[in-house]
PDB file of N, CA and C in Angstrom:
ATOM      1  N   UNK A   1     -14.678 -16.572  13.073  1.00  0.00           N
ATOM      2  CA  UNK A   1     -13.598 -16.956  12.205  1.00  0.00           C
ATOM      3  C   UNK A   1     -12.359 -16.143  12.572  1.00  0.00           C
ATOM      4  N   UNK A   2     -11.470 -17.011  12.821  1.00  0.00           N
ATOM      5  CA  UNK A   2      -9.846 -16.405  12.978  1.00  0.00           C
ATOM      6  C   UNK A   2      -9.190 -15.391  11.984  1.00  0.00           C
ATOM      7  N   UNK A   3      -9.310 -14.415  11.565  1.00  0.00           N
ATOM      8  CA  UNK A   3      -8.285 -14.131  10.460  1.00  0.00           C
ATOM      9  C   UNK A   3      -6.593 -13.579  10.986  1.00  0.00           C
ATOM     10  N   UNK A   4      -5.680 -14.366  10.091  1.00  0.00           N
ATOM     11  CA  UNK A   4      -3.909 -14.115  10.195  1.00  0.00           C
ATOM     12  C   UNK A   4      -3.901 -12.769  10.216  1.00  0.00           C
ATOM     13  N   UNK A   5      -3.122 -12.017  11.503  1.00  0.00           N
ATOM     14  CA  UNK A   5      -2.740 -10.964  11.476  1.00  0.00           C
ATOM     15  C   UNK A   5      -1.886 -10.260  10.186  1.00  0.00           C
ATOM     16  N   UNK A   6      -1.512  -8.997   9.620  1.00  0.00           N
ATOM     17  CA  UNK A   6      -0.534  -9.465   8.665  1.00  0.00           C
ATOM     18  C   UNK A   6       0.867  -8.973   9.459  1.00  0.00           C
ATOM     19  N   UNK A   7       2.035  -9.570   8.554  1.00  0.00           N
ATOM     20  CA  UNK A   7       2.824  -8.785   9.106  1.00  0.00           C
ATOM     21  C   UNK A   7       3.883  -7.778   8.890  1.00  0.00           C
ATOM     22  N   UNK A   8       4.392  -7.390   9.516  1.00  0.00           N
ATOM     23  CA  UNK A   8       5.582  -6.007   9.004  1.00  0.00           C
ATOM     24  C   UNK A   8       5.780  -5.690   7.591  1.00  0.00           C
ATOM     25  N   UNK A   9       6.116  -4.858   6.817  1.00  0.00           N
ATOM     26  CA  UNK A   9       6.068  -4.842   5.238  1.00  0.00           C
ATOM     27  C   UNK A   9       7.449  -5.298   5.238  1.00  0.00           C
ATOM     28  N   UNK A  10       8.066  -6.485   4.460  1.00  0.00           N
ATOM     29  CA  UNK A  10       9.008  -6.962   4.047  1.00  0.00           C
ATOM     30  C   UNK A  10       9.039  -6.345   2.292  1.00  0.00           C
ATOM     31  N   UNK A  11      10.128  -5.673   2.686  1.00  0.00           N
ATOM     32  CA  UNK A  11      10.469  -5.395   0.503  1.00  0.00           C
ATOM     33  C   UNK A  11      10.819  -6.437  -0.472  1.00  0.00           C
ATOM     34  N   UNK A  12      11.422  -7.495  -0.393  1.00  0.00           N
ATOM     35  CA  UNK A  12      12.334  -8.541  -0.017  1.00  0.00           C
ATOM     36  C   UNK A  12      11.163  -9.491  -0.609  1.00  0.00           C
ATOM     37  N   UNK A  13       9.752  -9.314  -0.149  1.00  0.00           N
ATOM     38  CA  UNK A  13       9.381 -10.703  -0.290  1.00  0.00           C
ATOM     39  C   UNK A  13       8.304 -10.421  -1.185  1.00  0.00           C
ATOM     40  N   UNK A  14       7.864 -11.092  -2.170  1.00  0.00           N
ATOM     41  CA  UNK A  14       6.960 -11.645  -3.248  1.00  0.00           C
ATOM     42  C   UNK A  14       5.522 -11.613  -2.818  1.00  0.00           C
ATOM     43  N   UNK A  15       4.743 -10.883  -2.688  1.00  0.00           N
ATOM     44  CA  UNK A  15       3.490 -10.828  -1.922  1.00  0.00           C
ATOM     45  C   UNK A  15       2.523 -11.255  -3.181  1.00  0.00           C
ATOM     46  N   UNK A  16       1.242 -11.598  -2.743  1.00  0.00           N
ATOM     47  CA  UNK A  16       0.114 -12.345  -3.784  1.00  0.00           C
ATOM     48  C   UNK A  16      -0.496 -11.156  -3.733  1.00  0.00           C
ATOM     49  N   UNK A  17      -1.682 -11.025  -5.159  1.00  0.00           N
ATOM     50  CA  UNK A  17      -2.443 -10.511  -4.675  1.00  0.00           C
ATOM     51  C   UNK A  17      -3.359 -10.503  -3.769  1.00  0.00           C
ATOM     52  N   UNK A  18      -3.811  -9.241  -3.144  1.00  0.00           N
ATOM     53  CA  UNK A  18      -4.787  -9.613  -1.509  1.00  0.00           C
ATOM     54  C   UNK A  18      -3.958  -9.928  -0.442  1.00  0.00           C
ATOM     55  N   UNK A  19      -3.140 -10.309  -0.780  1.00  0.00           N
ATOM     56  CA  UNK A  19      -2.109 -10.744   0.537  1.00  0.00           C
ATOM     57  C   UNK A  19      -2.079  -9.216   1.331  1.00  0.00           C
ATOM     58  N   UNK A  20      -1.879  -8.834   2.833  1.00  0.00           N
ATOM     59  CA  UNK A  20      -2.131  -7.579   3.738  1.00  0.00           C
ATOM     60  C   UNK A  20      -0.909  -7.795   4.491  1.00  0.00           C
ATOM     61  N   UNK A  21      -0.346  -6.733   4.693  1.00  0.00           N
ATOM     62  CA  UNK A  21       1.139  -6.225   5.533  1.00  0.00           C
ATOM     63  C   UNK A  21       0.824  -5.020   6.050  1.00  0.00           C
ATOM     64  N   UNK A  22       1.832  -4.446   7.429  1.00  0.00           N
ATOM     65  CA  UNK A  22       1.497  -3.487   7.979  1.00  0.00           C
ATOM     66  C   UNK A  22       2.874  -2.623   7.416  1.00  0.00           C
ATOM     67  N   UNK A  23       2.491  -1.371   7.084  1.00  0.00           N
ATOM     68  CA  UNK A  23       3.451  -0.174   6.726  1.00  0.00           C
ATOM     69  C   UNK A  23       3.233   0.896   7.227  1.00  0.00           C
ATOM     70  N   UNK A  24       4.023   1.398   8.375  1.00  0.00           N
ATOM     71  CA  UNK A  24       3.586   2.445   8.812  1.00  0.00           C
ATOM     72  C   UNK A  24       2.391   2.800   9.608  1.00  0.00           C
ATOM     73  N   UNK A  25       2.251   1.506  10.318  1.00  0.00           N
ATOM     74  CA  UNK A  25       1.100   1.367  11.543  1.00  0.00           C
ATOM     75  C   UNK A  25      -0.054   1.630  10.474  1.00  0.00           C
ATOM     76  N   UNK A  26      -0.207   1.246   9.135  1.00  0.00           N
ATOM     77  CA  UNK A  26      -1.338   0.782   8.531  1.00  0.00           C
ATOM     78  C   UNK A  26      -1.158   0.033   7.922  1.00  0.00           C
ATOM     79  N   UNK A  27      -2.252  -0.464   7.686  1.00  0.00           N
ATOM     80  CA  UNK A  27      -2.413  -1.904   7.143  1.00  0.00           C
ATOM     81  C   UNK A  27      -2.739  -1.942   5.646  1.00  0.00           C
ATOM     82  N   UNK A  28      -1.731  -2.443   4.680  1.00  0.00           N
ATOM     83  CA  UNK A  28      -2.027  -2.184   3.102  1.00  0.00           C
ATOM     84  C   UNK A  28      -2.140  -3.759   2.551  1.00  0.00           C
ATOM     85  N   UNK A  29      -2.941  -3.506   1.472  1.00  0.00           N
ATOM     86  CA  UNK A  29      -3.312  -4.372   0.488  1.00  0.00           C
ATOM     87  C   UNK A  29      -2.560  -4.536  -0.439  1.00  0.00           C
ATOM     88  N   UNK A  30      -1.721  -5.798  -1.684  1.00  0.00           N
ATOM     89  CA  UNK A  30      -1.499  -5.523  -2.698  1.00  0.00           C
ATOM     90  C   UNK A  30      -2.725  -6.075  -3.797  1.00  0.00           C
ATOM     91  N   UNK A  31      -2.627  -5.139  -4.745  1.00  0.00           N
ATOM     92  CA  UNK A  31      -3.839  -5.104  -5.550  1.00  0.00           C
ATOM     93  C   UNK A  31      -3.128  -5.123  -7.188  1.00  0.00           C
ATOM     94  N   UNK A  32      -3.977  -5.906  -7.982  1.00  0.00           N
ATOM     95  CA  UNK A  32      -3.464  -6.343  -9.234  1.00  0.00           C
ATOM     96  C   UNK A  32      -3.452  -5.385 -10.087  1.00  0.00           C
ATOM     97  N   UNK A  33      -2.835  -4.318 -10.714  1.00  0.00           N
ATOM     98  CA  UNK A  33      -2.784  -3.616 -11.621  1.00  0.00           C
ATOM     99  C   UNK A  33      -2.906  -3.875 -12.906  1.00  0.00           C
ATOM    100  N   UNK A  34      -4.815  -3.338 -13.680  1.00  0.00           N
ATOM    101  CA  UNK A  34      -5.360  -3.896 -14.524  1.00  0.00           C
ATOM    102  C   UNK A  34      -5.221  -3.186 -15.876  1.00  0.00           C
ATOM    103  N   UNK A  35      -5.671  -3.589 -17.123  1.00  0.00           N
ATOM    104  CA  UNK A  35      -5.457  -2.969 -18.222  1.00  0.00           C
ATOM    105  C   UNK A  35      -6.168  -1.791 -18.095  1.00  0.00           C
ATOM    106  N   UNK A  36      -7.802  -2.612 -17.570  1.00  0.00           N
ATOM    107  CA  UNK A  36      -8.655  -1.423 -17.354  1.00  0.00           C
ATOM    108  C   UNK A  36      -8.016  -0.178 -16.785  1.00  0.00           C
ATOM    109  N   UNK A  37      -7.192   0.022 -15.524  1.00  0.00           N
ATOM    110  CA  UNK A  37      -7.201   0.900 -14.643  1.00  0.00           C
ATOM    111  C   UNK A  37      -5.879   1.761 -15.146  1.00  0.00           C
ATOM    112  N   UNK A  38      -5.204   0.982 -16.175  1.00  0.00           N
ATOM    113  CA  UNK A  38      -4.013   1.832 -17.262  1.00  0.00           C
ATOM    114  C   UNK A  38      -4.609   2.479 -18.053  1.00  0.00           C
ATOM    115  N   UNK A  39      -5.569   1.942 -18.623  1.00  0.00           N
ATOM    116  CA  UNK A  39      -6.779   2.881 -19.807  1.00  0.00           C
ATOM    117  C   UNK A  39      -7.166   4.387 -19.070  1.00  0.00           C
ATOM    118  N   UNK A  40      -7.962   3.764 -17.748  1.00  0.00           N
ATOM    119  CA  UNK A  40      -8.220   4.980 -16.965  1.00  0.00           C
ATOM    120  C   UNK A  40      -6.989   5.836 -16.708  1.00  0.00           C
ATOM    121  N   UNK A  41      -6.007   5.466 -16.718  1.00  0.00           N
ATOM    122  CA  UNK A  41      -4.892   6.112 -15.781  1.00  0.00           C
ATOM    123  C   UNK A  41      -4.430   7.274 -16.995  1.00  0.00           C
ATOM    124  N   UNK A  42      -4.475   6.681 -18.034  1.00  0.00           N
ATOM    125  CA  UNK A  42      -3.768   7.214 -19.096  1.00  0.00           C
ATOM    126  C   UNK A  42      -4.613   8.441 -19.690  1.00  0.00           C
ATOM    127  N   UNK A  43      -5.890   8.504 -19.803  1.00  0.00           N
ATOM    128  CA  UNK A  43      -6.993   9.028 -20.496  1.00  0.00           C
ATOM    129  C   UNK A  43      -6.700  10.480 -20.144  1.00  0.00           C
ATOM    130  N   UNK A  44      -6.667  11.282 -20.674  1.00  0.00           N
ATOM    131  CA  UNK A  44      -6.904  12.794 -19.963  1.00  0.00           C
ATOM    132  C   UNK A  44      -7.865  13.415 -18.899  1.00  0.00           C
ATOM    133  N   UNK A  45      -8.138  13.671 -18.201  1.00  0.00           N
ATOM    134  CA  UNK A  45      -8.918  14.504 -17.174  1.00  0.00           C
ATOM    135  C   UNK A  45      -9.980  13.556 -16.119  1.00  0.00           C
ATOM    136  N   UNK A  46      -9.013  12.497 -15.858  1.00  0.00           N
ATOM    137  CA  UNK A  46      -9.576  11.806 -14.900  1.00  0.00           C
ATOM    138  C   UNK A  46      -8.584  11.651 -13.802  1.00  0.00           C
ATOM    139  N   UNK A  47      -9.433  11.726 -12.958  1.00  0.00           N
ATOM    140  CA  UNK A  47      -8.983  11.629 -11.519  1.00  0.00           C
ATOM    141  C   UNK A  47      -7.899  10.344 -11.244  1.00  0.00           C
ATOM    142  N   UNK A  48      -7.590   9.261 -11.469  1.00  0.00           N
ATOM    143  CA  UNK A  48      -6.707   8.331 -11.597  1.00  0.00           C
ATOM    144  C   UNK A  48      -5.508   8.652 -11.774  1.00  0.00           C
ATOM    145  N   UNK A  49      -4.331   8.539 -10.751  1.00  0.00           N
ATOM    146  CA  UNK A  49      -2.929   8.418 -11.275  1.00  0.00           C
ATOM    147  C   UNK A  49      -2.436   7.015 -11.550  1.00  0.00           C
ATOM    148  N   UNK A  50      -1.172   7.502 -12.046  1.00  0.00           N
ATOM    149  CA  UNK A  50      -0.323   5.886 -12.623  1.00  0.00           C
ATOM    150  C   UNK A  50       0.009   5.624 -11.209  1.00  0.00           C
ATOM    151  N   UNK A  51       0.482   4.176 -11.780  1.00  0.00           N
ATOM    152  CA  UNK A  51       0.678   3.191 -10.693  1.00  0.00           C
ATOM    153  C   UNK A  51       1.333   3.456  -9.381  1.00  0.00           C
ATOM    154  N   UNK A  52       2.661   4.436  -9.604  1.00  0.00           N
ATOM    155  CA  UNK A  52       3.309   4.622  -8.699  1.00  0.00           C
ATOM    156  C   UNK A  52       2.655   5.552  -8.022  1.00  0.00           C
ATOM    157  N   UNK A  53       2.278   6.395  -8.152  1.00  0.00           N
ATOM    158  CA  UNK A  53       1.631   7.612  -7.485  1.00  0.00           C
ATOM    159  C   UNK A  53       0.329   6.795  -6.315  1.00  0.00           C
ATOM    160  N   UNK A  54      -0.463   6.108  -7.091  1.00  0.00           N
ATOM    161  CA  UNK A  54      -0.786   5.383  -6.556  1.00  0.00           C
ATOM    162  C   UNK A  54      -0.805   4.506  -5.092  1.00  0.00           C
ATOM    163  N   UNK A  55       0.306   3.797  -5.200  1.00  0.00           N
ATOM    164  CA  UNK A  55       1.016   3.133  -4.595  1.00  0.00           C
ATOM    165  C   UNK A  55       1.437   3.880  -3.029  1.00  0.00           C
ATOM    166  N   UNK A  56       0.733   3.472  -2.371  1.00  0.00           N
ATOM    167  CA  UNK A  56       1.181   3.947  -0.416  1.00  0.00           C
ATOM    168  C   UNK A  56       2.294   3.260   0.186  1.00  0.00           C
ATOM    169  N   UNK A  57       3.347   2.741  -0.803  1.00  0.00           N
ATOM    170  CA  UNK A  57       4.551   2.825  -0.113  1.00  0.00           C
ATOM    171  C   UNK A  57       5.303   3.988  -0.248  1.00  0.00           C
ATOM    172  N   UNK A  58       6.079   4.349   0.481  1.00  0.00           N
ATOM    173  CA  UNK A  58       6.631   5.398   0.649  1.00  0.00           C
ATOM    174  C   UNK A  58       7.944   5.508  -0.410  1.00  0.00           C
ATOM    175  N   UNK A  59       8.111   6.716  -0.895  1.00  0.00           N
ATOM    176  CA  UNK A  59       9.688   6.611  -1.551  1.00  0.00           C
ATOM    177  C   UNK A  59      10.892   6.981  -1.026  1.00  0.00           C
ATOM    178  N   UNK A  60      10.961   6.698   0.345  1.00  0.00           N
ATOM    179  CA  UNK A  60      12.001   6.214   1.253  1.00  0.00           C
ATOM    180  C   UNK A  60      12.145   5.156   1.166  1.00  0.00           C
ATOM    181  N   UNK A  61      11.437   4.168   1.525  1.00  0.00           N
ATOM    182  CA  UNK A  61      11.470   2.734   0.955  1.00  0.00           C
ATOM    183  C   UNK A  61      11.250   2.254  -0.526  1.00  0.00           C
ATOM    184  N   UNK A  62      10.423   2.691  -1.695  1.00  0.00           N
ATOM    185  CA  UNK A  62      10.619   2.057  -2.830  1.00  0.00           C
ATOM    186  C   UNK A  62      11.063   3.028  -3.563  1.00  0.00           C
ATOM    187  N   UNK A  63      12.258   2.546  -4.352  1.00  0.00           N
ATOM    188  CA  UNK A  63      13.486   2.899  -5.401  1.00  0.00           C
ATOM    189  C   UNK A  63      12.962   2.723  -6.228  1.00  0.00           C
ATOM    190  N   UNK A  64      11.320   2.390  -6.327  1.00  0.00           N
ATOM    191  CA  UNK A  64      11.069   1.834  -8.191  1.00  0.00           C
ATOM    192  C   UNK A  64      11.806   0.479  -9.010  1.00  0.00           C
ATOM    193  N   UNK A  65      12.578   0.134  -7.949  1.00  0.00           N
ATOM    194  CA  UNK A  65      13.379  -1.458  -8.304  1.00  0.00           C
ATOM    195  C   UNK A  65      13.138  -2.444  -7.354  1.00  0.00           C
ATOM    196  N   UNK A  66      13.395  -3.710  -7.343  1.00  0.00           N
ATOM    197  CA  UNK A  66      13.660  -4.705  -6.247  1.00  0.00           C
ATOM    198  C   UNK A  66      12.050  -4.643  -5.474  1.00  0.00           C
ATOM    199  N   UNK A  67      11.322  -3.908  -5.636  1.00  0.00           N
ATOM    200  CA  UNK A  67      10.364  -4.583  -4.497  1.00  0.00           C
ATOM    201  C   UNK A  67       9.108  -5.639  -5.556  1.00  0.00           C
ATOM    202  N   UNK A  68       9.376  -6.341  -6.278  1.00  0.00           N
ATOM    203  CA  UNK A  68       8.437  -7.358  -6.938  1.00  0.00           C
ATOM    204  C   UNK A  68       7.192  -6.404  -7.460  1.00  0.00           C
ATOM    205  N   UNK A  69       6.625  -5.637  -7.816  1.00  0.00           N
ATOM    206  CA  UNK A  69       5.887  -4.953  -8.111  1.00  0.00           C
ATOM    207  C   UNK A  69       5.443  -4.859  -9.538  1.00  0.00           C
ATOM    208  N   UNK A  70       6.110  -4.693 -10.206  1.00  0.00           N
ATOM    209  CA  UNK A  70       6.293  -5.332 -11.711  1.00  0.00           C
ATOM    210  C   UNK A  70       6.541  -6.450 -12.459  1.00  0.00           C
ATOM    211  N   UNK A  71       5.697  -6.944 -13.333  1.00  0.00           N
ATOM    212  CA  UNK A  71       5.834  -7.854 -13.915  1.00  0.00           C
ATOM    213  C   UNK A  71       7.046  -8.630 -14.200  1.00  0.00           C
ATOM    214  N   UNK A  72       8.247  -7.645 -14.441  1.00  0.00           N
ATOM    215  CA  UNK A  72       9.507  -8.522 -14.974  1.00  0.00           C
ATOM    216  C   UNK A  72      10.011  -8.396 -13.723  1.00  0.00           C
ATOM    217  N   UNK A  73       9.475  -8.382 -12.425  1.00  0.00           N
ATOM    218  CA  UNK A  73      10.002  -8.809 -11.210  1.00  0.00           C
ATOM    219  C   UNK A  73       9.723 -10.041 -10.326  1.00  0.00           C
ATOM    220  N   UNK A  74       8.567 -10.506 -10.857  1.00  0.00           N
ATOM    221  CA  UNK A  74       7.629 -11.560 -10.322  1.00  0.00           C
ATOM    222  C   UNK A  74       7.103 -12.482 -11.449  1.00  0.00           C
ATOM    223  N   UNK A  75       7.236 -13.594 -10.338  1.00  0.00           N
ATOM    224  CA  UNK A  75       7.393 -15.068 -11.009  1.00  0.00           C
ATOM    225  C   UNK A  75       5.440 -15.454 -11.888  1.00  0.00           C
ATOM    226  N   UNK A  76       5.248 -14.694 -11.175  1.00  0.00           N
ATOM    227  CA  UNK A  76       3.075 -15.026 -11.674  1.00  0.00           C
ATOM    228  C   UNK A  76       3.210 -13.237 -13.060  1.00  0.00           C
ATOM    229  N   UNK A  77       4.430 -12.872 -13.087  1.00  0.00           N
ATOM    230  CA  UNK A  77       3.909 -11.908 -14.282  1.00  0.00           C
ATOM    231  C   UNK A  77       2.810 -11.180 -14.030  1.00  0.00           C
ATOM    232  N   UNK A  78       2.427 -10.726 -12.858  1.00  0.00           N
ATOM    233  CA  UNK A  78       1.165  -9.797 -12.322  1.00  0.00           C
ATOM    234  C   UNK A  78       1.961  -8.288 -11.947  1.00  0.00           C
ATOM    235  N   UNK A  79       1.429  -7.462 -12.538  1.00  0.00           N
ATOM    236  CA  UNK A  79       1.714  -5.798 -11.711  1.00  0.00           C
ATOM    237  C   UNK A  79       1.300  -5.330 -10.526  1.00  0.00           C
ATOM    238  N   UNK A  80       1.555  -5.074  -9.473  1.00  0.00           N
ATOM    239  CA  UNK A  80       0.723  -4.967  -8.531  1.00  0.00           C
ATOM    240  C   UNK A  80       1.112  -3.307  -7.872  1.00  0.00           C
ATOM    241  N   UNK A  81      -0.065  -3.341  -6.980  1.00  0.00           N
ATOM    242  CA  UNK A  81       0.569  -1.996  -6.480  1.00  0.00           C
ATOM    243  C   UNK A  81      -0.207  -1.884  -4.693  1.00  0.00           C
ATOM    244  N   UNK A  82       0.218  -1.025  -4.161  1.00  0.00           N
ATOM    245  CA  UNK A  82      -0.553  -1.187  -2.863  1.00  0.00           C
ATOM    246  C   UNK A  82      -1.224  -0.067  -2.419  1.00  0.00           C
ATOM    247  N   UNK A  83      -2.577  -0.382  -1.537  1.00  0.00           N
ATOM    248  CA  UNK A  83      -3.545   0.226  -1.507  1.00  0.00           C
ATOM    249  C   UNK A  83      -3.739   0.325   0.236  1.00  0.00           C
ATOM    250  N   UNK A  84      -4.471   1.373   0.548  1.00  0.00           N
ATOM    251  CA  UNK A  84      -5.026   0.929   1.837  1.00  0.00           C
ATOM    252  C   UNK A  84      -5.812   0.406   2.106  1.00  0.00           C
ATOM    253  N   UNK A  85      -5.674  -0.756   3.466  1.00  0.00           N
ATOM    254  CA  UNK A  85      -6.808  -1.782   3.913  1.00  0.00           C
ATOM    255  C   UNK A  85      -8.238  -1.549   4.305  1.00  0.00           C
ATOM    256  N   UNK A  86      -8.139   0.218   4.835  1.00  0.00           N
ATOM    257  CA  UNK A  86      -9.328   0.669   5.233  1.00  0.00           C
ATOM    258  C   UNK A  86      -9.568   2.067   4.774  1.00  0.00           C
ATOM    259  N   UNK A  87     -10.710   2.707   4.750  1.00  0.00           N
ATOM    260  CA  UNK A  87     -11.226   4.070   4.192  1.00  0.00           C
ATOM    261  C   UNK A  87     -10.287   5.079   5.382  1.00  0.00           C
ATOM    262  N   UNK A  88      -9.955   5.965   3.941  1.00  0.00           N
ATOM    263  CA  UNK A  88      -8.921   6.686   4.422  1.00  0.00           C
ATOM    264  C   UNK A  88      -9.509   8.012   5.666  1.00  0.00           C
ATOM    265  N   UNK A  89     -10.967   7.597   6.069  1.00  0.00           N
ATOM    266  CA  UNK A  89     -11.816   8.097   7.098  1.00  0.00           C
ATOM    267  C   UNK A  89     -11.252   7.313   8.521  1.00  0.00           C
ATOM    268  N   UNK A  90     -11.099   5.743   8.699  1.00  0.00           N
ATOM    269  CA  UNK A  90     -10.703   5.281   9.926  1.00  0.00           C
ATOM    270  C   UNK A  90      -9.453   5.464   9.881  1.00  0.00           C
ATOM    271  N   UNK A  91      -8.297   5.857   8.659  1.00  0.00           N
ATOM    272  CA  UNK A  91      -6.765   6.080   8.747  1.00  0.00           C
ATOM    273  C   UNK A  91      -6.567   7.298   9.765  1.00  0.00           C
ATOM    274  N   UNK A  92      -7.101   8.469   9.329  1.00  0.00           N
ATOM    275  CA  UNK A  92      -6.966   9.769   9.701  1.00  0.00           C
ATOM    276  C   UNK A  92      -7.758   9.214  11.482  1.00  0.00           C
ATOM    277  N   UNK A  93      -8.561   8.595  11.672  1.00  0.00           N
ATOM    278  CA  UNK A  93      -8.604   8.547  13.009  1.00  0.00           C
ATOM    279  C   UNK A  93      -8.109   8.129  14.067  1.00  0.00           C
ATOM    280  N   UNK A  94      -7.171   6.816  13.298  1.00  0.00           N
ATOM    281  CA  UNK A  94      -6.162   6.070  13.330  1.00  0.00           C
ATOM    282  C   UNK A  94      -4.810   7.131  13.841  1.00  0.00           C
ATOM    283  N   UNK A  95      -4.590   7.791  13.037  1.00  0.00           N
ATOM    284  CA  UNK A  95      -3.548   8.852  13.096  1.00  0.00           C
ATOM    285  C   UNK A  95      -3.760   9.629  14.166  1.00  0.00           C
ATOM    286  N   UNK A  96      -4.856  10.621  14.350  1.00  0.00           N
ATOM    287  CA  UNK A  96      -5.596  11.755  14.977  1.00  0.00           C
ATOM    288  C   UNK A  96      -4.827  10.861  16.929  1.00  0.00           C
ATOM    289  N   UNK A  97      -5.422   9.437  16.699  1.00  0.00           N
ATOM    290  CA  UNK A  97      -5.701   9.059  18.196  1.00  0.00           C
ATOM    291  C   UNK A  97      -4.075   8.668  18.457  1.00  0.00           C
ATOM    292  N   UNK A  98      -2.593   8.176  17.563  1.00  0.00           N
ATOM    293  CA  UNK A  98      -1.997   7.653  17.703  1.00  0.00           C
ATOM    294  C   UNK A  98      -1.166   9.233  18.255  1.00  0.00           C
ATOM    295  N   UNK A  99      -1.524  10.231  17.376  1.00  0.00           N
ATOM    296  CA  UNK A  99      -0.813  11.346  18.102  1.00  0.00           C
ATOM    297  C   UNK A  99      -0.876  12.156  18.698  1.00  0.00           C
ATOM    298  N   UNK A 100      -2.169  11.641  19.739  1.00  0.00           N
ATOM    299  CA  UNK A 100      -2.670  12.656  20.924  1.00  0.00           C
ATOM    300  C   UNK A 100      -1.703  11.175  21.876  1.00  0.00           C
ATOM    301  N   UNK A 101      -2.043  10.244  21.401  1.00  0.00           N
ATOM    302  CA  UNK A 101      -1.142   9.035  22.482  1.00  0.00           C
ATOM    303  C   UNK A 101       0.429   9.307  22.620  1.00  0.00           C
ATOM    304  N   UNK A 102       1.258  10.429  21.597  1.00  0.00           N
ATOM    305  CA  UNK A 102       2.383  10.531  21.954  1.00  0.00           C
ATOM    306  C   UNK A 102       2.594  12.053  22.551  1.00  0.00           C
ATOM    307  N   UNK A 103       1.742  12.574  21.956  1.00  0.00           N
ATOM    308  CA  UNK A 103       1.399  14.284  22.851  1.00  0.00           C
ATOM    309  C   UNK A 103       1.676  13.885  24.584  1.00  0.00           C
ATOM    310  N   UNK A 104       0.577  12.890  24.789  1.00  0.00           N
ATOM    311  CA  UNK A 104       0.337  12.683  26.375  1.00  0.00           C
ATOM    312  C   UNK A 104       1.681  11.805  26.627  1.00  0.00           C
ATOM    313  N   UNK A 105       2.042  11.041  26.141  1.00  0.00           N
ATOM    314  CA  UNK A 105       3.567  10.625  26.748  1.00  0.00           C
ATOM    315  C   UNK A 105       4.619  11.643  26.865  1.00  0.00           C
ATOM    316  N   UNK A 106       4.537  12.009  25.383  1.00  0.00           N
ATOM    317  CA  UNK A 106       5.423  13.255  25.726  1.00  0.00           C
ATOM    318  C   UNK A 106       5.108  14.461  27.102  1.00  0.00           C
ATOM    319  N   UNK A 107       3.829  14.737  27.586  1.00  0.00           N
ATOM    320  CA  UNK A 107       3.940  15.761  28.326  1.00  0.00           C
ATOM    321  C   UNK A 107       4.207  15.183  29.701  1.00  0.00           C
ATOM    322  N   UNK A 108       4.216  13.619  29.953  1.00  0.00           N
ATOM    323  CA  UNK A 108       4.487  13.128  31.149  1.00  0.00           C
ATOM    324  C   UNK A 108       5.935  13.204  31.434  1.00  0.00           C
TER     325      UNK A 108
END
């Protein structure tokens, strides 16, 4: 089975949930932000942050405005927030190998 590459993170555009974009040479998920996971978020002495903290876009890029993320930003009234596509075990290896690949350019 074929699956659609995703592509570049556009701020700009209205993503579904599940829908996958690349940010920062990784690949993120947006994921529906639930009552449940506000209950958790809110509760005292649990490991869970709020949404934004959450959220693996960077705050170079999100202002907390304009990127559809919130309900009174988007037309389906869903909260969303973004996650990574893979365990943050293949990220770091991901990383580890991308910057021994610029080490060795650089020393050429």
């Amino acid at each position: 089975m074929r699956v659609k590459q995703p592509e570049q993170f556009d701020p700009e555009k209205e993503y579904k949930p599940g829908e996958r974009a690349v940010y920062n040479d990784m690949v993120i998920i947006a994921e529906v932000w639930t009552k449940a996971a506000q209950r958790l978020a809110d509760s005292p002495g649990t490991l869970f942050c709020q949404r934004c903290v959450r959220c693996r876009i960077g705050r170079d890029v999100c202002t907390g405005a304009h990127l559809h993320c919130d309900k009174y930003n988007r037309t389906d009234r869903k909260t969303i927030f973004w996650r990574l596509a893979y365990p943050k075990e293949n990220a770091v290896k991901q990383l580890k190998k991308k910057s021994d690949e610029r080490k060795q350019i650089k020393s050429v």
